[in-house]
Each structure stands twice: as C-alpha cells, then as structure tokens.
C-alpha atoms as a PDB file:
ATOM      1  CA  UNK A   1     -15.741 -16.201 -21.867  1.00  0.00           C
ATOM      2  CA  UNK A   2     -14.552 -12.453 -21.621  1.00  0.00           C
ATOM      3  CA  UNK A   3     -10.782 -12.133 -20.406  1.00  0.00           C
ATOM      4  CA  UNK A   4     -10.115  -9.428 -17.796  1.00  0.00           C
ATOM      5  CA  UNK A   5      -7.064  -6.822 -18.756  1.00  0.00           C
ATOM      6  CA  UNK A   6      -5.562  -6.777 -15.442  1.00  0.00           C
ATOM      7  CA  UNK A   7      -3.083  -4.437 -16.947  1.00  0.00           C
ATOM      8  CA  UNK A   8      -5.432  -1.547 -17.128  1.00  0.00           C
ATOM      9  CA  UNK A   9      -4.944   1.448 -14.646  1.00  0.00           C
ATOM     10  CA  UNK A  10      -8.441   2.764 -13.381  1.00  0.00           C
ATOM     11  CA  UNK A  11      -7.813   3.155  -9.917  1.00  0.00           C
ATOM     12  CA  UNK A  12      -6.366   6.529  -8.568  1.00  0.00           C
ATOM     13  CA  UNK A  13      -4.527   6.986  -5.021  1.00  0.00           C
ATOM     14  CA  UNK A  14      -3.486   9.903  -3.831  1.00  0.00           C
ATOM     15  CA  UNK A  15      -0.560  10.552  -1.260  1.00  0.00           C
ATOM     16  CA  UNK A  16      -1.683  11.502   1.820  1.00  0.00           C
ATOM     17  CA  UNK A  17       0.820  14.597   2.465  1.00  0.00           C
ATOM     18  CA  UNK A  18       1.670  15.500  -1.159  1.00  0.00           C
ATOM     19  CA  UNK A  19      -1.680  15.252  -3.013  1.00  0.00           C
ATOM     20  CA  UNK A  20       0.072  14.186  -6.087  1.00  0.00           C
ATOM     21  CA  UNK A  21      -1.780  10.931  -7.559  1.00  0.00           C
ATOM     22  CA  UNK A  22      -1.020   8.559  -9.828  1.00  0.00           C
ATOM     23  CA  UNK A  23      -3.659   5.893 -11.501  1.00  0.00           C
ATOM     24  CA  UNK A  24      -2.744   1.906 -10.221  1.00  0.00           C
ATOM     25  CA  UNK A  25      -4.187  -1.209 -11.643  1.00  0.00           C
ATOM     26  CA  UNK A  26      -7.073  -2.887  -9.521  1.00  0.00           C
ATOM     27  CA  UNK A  27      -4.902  -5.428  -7.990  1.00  0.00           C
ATOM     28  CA  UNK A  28      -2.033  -2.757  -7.095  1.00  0.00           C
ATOM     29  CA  UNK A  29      -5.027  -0.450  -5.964  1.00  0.00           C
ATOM     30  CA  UNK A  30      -5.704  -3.380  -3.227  1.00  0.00           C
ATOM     31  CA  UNK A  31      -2.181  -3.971  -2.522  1.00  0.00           C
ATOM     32  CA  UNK A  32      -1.837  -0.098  -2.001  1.00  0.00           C
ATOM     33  CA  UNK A  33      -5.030   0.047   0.544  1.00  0.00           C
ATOM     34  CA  UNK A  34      -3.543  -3.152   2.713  1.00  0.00           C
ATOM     35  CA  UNK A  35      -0.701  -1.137   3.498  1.00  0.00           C
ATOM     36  CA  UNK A  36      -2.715   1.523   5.566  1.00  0.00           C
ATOM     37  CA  UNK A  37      -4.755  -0.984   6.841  1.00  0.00           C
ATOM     38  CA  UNK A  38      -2.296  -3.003   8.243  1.00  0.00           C
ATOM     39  CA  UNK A  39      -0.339  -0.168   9.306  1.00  0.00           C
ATOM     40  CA  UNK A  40      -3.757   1.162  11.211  1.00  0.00           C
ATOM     41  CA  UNK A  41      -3.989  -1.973  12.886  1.00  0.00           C
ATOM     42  CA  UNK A  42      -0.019  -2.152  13.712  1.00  0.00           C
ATOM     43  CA  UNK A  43      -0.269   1.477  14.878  1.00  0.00           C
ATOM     44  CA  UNK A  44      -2.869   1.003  17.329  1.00  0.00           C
ATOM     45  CA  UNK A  45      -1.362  -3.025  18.422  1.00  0.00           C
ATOM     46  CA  UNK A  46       1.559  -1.316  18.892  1.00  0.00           C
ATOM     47  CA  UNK A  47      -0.081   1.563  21.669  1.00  0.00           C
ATOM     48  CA  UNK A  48      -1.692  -1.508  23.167  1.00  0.00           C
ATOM     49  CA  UNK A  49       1.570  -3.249  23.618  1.00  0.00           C
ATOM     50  CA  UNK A  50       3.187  -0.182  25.035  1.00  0.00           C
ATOM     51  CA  UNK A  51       6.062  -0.878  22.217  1.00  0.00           C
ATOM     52  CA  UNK A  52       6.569   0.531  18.870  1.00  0.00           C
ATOM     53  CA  UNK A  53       7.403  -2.064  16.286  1.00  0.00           C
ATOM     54  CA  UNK A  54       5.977  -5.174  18.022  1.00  0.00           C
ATOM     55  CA  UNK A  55       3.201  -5.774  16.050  1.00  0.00           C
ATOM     56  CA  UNK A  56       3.337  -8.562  13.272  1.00  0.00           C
ATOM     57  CA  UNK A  57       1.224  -6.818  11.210  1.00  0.00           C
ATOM     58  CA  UNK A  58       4.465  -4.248   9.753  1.00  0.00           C
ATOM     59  CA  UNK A  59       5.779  -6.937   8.482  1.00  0.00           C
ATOM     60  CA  UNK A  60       2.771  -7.204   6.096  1.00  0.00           C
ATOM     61  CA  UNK A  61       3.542  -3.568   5.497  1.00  0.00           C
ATOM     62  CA  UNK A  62       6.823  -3.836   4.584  1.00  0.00           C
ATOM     63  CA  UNK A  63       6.017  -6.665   2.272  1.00  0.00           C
ATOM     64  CA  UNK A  64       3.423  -4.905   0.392  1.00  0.00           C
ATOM     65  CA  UNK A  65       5.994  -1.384  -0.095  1.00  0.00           C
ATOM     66  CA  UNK A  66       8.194  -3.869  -1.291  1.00  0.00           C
ATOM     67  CA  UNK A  67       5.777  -4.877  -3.767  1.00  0.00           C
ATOM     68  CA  UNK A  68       6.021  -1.802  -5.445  1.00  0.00           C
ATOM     69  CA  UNK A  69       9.450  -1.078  -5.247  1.00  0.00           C
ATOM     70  CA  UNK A  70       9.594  -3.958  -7.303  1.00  0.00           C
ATOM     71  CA  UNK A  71       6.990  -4.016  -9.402  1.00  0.00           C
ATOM     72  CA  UNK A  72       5.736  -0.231  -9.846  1.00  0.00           C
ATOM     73  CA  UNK A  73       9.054   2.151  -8.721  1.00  0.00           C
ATOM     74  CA  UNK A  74       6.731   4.920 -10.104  1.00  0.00           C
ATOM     75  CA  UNK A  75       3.538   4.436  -7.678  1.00  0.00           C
ATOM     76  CA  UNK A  76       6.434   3.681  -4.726  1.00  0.00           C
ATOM     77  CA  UNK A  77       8.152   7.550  -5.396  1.00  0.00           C
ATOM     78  CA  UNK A  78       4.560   9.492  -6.037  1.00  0.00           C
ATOM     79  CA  UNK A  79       2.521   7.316  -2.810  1.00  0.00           C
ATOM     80  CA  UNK A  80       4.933   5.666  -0.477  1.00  0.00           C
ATOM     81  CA  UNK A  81       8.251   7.495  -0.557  1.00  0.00           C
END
C-alpha cells in the first residue's frame, strides 16, 4: 500500500490582481478553486435575483476563506486578502 503525503505543496495559485503566488497542497488547491466557483455562480444568482447577497452559494464562500484563515494565514494574505 503506498501512503499519500497530503502535506506536500505542488499546486500553485496565483492572485488574480497581484500576480504574487504561493504553492498550496492538493486539497487546499481544491478548496482555493471552490471559492471562485461558487462565487461565479453566486455572482451571476445574484444578477438573476435582482439582489446582491441573496444567493446561498456565499455562504460556501465565506466558509472556504475561512478555511484558510484558519488553517493557511499565509495563502489567505498572498490569494484572498
């Protein structure tokens, strides 16, 4: 059986204004994707809805930022903040 180092960081992201990347484990890597997916799909629920905010979907946002606030502070100040 071959055990998997989840710990190893072989996935880069980059932020989207900045440029500056930083290199994320494959789970956090997944994590870090969900957030612009789900905030795609709130973004365009939300135009649909004629409201900002409605959609259920930033609440899955906000739980996966919060995910690294806890859990990587690093990735959170060079991707998300």
């Amino acid at each position: 059986m071959t055990k998997t180092n989840t710990n190893n960081k072989t996935e880069e992201r980059k932020n989207r204004f900045t440029g500056q990347s930083i290199m994320l484990t494959k789970d956090e890597s997944i994590i870090h994707d969900r957030i612009f997916i789900n905030e795609l799909g709130a973004t365009i629920e939300d135009k649909e809805a004629g409201i900002d905010g409605t959609s259920k979907l930033w609440d899955k946002v906000r739980k996966d930022i919060n995910y690294f606030r806890q859990h990587n502070a690093e990735a959170y100040m060079v991707l998300l903040d």
